[in-house]
Every structure is written in structure tokens, then in C-alpha cells.
PDB file of N, CA and C in Angstrom:
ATOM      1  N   UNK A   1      44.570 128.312  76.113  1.00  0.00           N
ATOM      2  CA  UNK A   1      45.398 129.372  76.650  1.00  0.00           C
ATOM      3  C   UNK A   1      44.711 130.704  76.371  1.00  0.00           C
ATOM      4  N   UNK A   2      44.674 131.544  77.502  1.00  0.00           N
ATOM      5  CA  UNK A   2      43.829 132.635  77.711  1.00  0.00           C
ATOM      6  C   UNK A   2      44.666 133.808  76.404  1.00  0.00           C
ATOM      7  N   UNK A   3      44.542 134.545  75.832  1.00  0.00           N
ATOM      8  CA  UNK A   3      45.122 135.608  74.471  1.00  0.00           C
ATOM      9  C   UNK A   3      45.399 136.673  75.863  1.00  0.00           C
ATOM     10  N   UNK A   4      46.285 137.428  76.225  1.00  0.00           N
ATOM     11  CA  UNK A   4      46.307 138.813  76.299  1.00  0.00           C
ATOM     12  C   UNK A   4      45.721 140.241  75.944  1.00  0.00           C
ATOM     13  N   UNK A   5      45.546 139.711  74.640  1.00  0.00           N
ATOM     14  CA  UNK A   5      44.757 141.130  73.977  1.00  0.00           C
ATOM     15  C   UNK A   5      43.294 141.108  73.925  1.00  0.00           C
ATOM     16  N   UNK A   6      42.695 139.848  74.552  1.00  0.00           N
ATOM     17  CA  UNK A   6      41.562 139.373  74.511  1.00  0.00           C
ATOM     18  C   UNK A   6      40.796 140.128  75.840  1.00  0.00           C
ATOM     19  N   UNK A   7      41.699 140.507  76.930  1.00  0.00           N
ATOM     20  CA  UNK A   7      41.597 140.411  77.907  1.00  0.00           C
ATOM     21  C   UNK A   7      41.805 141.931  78.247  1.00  0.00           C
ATOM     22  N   UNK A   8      42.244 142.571  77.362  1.00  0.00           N
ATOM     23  CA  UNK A   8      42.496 144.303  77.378  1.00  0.00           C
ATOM     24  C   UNK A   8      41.464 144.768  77.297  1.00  0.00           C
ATOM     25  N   UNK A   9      40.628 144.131  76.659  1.00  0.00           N
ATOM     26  CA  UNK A   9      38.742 145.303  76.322  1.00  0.00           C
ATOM     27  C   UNK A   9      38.050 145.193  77.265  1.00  0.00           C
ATOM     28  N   UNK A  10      38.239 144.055  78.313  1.00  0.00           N
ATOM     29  CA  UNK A  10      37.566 144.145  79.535  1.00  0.00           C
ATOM     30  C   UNK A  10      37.393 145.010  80.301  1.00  0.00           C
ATOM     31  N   UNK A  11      37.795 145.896  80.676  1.00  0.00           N
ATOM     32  CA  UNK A  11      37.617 147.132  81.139  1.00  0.00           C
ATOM     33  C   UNK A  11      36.840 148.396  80.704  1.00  0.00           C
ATOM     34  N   UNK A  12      37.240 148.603  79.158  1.00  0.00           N
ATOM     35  CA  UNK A  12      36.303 149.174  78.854  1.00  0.00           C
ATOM     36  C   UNK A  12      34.660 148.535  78.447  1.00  0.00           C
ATOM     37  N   UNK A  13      34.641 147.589  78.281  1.00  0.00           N
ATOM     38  CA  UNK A  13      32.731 146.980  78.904  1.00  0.00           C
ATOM     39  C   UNK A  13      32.237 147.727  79.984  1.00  0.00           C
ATOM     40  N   UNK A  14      32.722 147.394  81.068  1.00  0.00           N
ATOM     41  CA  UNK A  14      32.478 148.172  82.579  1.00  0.00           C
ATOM     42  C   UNK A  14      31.213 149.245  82.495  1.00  0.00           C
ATOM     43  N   UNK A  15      32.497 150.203  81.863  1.00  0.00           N
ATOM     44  CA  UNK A  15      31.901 151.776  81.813  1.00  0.00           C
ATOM     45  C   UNK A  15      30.696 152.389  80.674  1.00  0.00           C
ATOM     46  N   UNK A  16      30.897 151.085  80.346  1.00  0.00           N
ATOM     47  CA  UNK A  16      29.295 151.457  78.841  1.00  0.00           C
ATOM     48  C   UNK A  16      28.290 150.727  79.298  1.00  0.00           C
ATOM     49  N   UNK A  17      28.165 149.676  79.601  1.00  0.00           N
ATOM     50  CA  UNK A  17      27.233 149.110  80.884  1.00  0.00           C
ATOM     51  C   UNK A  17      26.487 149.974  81.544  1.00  0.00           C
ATOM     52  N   UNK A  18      27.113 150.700  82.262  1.00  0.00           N
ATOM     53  CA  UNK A  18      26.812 151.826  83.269  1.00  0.00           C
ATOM     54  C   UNK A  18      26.259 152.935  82.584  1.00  0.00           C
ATOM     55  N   UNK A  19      27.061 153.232  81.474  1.00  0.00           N
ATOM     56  CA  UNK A  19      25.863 154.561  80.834  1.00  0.00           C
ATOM     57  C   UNK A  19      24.827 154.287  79.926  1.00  0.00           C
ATOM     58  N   UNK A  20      24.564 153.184  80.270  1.00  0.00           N
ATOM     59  CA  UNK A  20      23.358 152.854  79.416  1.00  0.00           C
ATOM     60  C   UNK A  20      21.772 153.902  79.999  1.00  0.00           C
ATOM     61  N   UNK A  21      21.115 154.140  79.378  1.00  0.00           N
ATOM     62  CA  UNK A  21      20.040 155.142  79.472  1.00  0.00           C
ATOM     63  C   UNK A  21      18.701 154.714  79.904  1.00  0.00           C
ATOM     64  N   UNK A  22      17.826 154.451  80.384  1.00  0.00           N
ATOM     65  CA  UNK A  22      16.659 153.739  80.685  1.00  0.00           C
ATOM     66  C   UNK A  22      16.102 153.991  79.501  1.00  0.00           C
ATOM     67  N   UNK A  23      16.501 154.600  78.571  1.00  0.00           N
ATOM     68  CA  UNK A  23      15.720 154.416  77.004  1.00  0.00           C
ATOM     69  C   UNK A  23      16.334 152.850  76.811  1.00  0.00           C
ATOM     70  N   UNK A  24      17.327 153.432  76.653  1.00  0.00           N
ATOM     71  CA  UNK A  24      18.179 152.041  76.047  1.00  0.00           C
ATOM     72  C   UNK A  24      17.776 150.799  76.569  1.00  0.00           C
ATOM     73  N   UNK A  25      17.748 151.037  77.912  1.00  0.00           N
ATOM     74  CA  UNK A  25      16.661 149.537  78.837  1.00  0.00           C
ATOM     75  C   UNK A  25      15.754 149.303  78.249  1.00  0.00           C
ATOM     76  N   UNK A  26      14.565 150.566  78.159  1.00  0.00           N
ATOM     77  CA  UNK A  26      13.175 150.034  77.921  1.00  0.00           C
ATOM     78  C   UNK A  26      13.305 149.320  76.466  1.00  0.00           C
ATOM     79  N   UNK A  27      14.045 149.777  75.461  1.00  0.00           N
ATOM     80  CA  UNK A  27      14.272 149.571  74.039  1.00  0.00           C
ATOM     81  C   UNK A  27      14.610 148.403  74.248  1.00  0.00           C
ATOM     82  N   UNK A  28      15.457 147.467  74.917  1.00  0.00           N
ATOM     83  CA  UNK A  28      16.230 145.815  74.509  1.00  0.00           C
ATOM     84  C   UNK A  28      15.527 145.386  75.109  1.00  0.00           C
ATOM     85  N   UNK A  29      14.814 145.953  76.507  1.00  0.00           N
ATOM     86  CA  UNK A  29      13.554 145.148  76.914  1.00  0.00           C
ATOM     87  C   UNK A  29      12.235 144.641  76.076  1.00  0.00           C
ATOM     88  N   UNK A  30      12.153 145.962  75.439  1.00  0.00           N
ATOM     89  CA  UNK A  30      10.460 145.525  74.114  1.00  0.00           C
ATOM     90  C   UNK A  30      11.085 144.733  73.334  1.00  0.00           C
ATOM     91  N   UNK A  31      12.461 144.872  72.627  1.00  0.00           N
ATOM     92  CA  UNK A  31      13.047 143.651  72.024  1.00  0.00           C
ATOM     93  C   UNK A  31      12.709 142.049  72.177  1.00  0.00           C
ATOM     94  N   UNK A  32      13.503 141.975  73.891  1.00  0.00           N
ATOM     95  CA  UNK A  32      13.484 140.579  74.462  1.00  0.00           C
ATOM     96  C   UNK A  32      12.056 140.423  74.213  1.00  0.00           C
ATOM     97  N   UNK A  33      11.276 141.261  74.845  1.00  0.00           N
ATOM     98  CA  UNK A  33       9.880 140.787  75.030  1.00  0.00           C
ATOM     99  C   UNK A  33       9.416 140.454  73.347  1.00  0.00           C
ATOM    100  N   UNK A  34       9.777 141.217  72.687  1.00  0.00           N
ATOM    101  CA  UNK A  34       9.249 140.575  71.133  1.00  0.00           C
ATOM    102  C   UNK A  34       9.657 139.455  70.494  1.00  0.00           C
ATOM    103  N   UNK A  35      10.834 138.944  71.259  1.00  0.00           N
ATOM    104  CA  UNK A  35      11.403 137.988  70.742  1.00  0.00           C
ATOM    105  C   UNK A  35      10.594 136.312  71.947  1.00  0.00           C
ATOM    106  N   UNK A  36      10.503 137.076  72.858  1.00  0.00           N
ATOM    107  CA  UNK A  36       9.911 135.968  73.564  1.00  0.00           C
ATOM    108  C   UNK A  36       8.486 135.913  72.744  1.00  0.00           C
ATOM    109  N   UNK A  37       7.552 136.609  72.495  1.00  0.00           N
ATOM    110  CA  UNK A  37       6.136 136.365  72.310  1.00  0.00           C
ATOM    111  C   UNK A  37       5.935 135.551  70.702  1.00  0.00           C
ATOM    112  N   UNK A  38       7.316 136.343  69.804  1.00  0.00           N
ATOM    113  CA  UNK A  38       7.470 135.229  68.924  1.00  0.00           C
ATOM    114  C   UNK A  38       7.659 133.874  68.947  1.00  0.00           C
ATOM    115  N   UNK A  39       8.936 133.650  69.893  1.00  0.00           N
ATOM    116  CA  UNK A  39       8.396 131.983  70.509  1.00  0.00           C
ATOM    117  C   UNK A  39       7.404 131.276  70.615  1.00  0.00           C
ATOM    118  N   UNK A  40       6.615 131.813  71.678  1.00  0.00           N
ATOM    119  CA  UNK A  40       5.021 131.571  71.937  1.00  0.00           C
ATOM    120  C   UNK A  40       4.506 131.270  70.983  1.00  0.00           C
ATOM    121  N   UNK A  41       4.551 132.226  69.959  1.00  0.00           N
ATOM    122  CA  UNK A  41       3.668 131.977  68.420  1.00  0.00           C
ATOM    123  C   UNK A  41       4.293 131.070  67.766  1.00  0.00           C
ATOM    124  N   UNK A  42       5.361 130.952  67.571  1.00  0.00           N
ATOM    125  CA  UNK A  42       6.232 129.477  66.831  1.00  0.00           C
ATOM    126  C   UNK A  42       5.885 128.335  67.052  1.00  0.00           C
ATOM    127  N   UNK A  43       5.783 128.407  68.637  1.00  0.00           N
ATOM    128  CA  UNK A  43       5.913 127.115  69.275  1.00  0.00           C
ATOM    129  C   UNK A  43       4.226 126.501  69.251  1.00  0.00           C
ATOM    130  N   UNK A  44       2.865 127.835  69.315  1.00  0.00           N
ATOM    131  CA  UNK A  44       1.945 127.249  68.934  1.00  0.00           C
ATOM    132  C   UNK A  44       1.254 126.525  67.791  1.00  0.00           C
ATOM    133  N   UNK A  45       2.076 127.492  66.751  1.00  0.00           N
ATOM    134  CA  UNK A  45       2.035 127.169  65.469  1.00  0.00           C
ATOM    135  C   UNK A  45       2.617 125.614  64.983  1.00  0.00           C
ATOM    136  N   UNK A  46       3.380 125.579  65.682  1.00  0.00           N
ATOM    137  CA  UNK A  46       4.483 124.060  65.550  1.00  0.00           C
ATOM    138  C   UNK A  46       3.596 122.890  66.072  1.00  0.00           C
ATOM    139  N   UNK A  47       2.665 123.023  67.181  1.00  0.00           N
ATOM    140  CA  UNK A  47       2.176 122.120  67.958  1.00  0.00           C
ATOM    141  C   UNK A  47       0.442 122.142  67.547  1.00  0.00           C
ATOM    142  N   UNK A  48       0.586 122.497  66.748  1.00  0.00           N
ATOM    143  CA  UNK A  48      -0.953 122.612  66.269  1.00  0.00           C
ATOM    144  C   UNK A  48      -0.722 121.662  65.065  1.00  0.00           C
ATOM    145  N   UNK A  49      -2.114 120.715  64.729  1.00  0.00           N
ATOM    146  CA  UNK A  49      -2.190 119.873  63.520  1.00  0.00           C
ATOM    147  C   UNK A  49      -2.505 120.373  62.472  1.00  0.00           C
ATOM    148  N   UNK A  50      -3.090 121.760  61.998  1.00  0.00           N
ATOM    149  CA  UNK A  50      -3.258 122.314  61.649  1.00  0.00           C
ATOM    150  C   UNK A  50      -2.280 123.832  60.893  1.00  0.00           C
ATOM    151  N   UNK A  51      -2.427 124.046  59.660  1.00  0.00           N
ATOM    152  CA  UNK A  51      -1.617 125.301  59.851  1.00  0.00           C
ATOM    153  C   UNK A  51      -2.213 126.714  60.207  1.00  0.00           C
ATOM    154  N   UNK A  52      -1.669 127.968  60.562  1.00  0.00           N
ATOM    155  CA  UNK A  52      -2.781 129.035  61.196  1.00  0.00           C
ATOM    156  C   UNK A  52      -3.412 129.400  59.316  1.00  0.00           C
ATOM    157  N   UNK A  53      -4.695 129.851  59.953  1.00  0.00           N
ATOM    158  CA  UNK A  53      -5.443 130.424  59.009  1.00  0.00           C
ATOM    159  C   UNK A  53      -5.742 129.547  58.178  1.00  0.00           C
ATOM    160  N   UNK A  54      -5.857 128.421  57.970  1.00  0.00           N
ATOM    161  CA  UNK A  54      -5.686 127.860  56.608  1.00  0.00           C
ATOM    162  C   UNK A  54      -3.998 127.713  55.675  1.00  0.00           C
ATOM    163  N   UNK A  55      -2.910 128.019  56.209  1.00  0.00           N
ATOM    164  CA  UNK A  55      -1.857 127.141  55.130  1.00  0.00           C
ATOM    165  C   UNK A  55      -1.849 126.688  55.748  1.00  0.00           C
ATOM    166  N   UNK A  56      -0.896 126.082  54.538  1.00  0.00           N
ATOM    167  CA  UNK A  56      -0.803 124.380  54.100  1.00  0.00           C
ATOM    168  C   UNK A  56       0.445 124.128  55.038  1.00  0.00           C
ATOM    169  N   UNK A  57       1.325 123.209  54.556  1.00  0.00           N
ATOM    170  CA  UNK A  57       2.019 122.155  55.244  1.00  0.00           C
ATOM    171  C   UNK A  57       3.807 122.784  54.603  1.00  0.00           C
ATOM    172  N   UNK A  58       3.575 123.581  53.403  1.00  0.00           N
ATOM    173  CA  UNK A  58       4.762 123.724  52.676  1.00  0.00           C
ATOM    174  C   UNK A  58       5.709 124.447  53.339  1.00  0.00           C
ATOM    175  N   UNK A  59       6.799 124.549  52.314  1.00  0.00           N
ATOM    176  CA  UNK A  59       7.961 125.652  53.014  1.00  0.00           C
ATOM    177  C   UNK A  59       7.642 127.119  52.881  1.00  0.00           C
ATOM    178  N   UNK A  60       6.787 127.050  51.831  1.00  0.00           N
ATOM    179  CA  UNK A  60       6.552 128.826  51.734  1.00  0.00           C
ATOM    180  C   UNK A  60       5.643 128.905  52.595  1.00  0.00           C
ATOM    181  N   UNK A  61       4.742 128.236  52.690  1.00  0.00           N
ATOM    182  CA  UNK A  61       3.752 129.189  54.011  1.00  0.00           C
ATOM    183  C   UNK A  61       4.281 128.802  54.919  1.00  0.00           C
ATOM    184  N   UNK A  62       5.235 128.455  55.055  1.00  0.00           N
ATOM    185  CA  UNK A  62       6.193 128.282  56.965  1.00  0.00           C
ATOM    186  C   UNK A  62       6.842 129.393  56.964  1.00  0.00           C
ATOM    187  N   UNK A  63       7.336 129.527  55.596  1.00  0.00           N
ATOM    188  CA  UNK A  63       8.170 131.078  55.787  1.00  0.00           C
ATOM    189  C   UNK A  63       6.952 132.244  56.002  1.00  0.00           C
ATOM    190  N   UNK A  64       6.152 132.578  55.605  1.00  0.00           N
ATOM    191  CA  UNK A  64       5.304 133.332  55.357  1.00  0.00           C
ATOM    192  C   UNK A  64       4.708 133.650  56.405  1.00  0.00           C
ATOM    193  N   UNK A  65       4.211 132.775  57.072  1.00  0.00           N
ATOM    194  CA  UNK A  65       3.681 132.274  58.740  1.00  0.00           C
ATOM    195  C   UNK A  65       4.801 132.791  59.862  1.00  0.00           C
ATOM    196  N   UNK A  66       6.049 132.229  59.361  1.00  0.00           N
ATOM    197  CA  UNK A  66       7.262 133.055  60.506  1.00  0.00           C
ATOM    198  C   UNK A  66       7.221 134.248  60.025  1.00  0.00           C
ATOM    199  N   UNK A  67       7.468 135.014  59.009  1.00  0.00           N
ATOM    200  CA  UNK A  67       7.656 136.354  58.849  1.00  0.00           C
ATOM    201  C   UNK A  67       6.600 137.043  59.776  1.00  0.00           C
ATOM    202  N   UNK A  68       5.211 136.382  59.533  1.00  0.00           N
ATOM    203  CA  UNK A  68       3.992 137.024  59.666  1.00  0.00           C
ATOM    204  C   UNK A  68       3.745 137.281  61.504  1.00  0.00           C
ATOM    205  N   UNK A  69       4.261 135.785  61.968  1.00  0.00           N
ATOM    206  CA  UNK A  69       4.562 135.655  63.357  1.00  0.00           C
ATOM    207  C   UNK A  69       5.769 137.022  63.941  1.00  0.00           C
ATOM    208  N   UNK A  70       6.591 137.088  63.274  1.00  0.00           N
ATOM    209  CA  UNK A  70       7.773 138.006  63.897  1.00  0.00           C
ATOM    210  C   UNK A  70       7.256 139.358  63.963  1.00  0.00           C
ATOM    211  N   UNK A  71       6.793 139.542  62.739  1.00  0.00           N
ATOM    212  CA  UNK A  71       6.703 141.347  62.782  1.00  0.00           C
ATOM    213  C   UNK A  71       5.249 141.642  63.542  1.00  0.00           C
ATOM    214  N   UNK A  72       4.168 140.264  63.852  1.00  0.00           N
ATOM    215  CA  UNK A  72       2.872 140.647  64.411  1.00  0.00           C
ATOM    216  C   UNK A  72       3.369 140.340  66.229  1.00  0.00           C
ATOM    217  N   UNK A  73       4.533 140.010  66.485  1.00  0.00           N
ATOM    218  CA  UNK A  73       4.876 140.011  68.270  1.00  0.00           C
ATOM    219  C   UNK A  73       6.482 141.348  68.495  1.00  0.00           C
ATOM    220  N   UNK A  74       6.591 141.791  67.127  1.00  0.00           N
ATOM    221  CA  UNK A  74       7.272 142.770  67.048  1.00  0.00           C
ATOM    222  C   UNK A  74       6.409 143.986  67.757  1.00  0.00           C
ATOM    223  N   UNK A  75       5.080 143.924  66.778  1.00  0.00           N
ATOM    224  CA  UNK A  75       4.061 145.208  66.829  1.00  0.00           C
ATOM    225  C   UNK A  75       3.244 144.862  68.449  1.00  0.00           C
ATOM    226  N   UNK A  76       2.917 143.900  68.588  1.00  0.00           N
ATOM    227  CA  UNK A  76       2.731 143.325  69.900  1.00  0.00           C
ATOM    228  C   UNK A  76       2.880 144.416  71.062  1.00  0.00           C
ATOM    229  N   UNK A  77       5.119 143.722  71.052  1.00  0.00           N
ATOM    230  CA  UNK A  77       5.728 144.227  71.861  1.00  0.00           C
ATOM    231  C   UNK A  77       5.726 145.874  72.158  1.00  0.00           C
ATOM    232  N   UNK A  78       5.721 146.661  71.095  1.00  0.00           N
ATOM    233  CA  UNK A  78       5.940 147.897  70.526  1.00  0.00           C
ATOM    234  C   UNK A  78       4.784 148.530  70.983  1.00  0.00           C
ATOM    235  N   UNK A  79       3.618 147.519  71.564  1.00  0.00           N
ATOM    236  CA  UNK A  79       2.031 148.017  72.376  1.00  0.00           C
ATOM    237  C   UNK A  79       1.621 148.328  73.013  1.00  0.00           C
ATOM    238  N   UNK A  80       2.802 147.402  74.373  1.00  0.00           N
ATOM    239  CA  UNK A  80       2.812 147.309  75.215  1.00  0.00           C
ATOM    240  C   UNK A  80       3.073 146.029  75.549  1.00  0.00           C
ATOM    241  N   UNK A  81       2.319 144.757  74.808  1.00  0.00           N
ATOM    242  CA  UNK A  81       2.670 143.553  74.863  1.00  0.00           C
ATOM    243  C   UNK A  81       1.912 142.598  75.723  1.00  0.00           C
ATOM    244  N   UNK A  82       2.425 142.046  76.535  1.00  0.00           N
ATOM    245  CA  UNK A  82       2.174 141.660  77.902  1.00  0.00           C
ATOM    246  C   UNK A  82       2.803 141.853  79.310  1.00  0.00           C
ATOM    247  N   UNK A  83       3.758 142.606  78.835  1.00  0.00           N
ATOM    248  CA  UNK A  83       4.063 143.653  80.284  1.00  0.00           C
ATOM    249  C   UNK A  83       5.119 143.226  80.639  1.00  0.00           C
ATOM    250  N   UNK A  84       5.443 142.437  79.844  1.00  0.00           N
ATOM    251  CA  UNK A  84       7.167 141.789  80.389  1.00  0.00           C
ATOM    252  C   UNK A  84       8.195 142.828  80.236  1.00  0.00           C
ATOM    253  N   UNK A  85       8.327 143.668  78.958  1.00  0.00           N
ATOM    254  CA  UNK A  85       9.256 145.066  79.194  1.00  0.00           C
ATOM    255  C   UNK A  85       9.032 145.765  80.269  1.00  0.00           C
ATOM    256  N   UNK A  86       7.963 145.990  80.675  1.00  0.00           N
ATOM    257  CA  UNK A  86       7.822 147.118  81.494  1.00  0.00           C
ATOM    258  C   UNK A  86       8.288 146.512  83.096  1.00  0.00           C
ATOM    259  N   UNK A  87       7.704 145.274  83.110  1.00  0.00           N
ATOM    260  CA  UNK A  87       8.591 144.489  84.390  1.00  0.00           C
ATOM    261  C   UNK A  87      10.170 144.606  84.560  1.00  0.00           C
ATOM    262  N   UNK A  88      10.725 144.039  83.567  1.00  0.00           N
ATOM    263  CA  UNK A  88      11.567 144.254  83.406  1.00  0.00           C
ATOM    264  C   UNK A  88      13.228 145.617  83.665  1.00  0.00           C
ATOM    265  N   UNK A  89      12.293 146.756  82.630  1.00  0.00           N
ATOM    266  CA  UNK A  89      13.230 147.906  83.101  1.00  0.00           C
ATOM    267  C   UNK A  89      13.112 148.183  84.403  1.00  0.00           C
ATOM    268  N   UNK A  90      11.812 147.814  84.860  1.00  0.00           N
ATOM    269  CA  UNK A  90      11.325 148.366  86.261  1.00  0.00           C
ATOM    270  C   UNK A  90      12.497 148.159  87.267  1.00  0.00           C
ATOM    271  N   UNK A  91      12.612 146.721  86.944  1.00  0.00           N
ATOM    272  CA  UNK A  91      13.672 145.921  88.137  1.00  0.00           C
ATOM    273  C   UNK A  91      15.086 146.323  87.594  1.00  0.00           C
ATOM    274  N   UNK A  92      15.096 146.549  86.563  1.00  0.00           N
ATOM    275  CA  UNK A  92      16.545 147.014  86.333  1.00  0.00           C
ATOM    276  C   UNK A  92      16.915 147.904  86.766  1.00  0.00           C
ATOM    277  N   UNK A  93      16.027 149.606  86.729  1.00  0.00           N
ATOM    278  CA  UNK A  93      16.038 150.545  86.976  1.00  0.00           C
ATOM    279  C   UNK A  93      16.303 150.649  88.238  1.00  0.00           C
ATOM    280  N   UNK A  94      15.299 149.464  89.174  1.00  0.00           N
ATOM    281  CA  UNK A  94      15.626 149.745  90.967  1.00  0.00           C
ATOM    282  C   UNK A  94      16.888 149.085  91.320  1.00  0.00           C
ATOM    283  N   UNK A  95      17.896 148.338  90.578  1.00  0.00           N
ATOM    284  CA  UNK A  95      18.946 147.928  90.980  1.00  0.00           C
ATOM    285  C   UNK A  95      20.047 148.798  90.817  1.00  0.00           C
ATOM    286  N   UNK A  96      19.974 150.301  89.706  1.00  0.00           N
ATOM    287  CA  UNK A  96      21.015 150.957  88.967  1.00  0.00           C
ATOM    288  C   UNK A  96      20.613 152.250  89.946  1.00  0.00           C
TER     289      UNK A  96
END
């Protein structure tokens, strides 16, 4: 059963949507995009027999390796990346 009061904030979403800023675009765009390129790196890291650089197999260099992965497709993104932000706001921008 649907709440009533659940259903009152819907409206105001609408109008903040709309004033969002093409900063604000380009900004959740380098996000997404940092969060995608971290994937990439996870998923190579995962599928390799090997660990990068030389670690080992343990839990600390998995943690160490993800940290190292996140903040190096953070800085990536923050570069320019591979151009997926900039695609991105682009098409957003021509729809708004």
C-alpha cells in the first residue's frame, strides 16, 4: 500500500532537477566516470593471475590495491579521463 506522505515530496524533486547547474553536471559526470574506470581497474585486477605490482594474494594488499585503484581513477577522472564526462554533460546539456 502506497504511504501518502511518501508521495507529497514528489513535486518538489521536479524543480531541483531543473536547477541543477552544468557545474553540477560536469561534477556527477567526472564522478560516474571515476567510478566507472574504477571498475575497469577492479575487474582487471580480479581477472589477472597475478596481483598488480607484485602483491600477494592477502586481504591487506586487496585492500591496499582497491584504495590505490579508487583514488588513481578518481585522479584519472579529475584529468580528463577518457572522455566519458565530457560526453556525457555534452548530451545532457543539448537536451536541457
Amino acid at each position: 500500500m502506497i504511504d501518502s506522505v511518501s508521495l507529497t515530496g514528489l513535486p518538489e524533486i521536479q524543480p531541483q532537477i531543473q536547477k541543477d547547474s552544468p557545474e553540477r553536471v560536469r561534477n556527477a559526470a567526472t564522478q560516474f566516470e571515476g567510478l566507472l574506470i574504477g571498475e575497469m581497474l577492479k575487474t582487471a585486477r580480479e581477472s589477472s593471475d597475478g596481483g598488480w605490482m607484485g602483491s600477494g594474494d592477502d586481504a591487506g594488499s586487496d585492500s591496499a590495491m582497491g584504495l590505490a585503484e579508487q583514488y588513481f581513477a578518481q585522479a584519472m577522472s579529475a584529468g580528463g579521463g577518457l572522455g566519458i564526462a565530457r560526453m556525457i554533460s555534452a548530451g545532457l546539456q543539448k537536451e536541457s
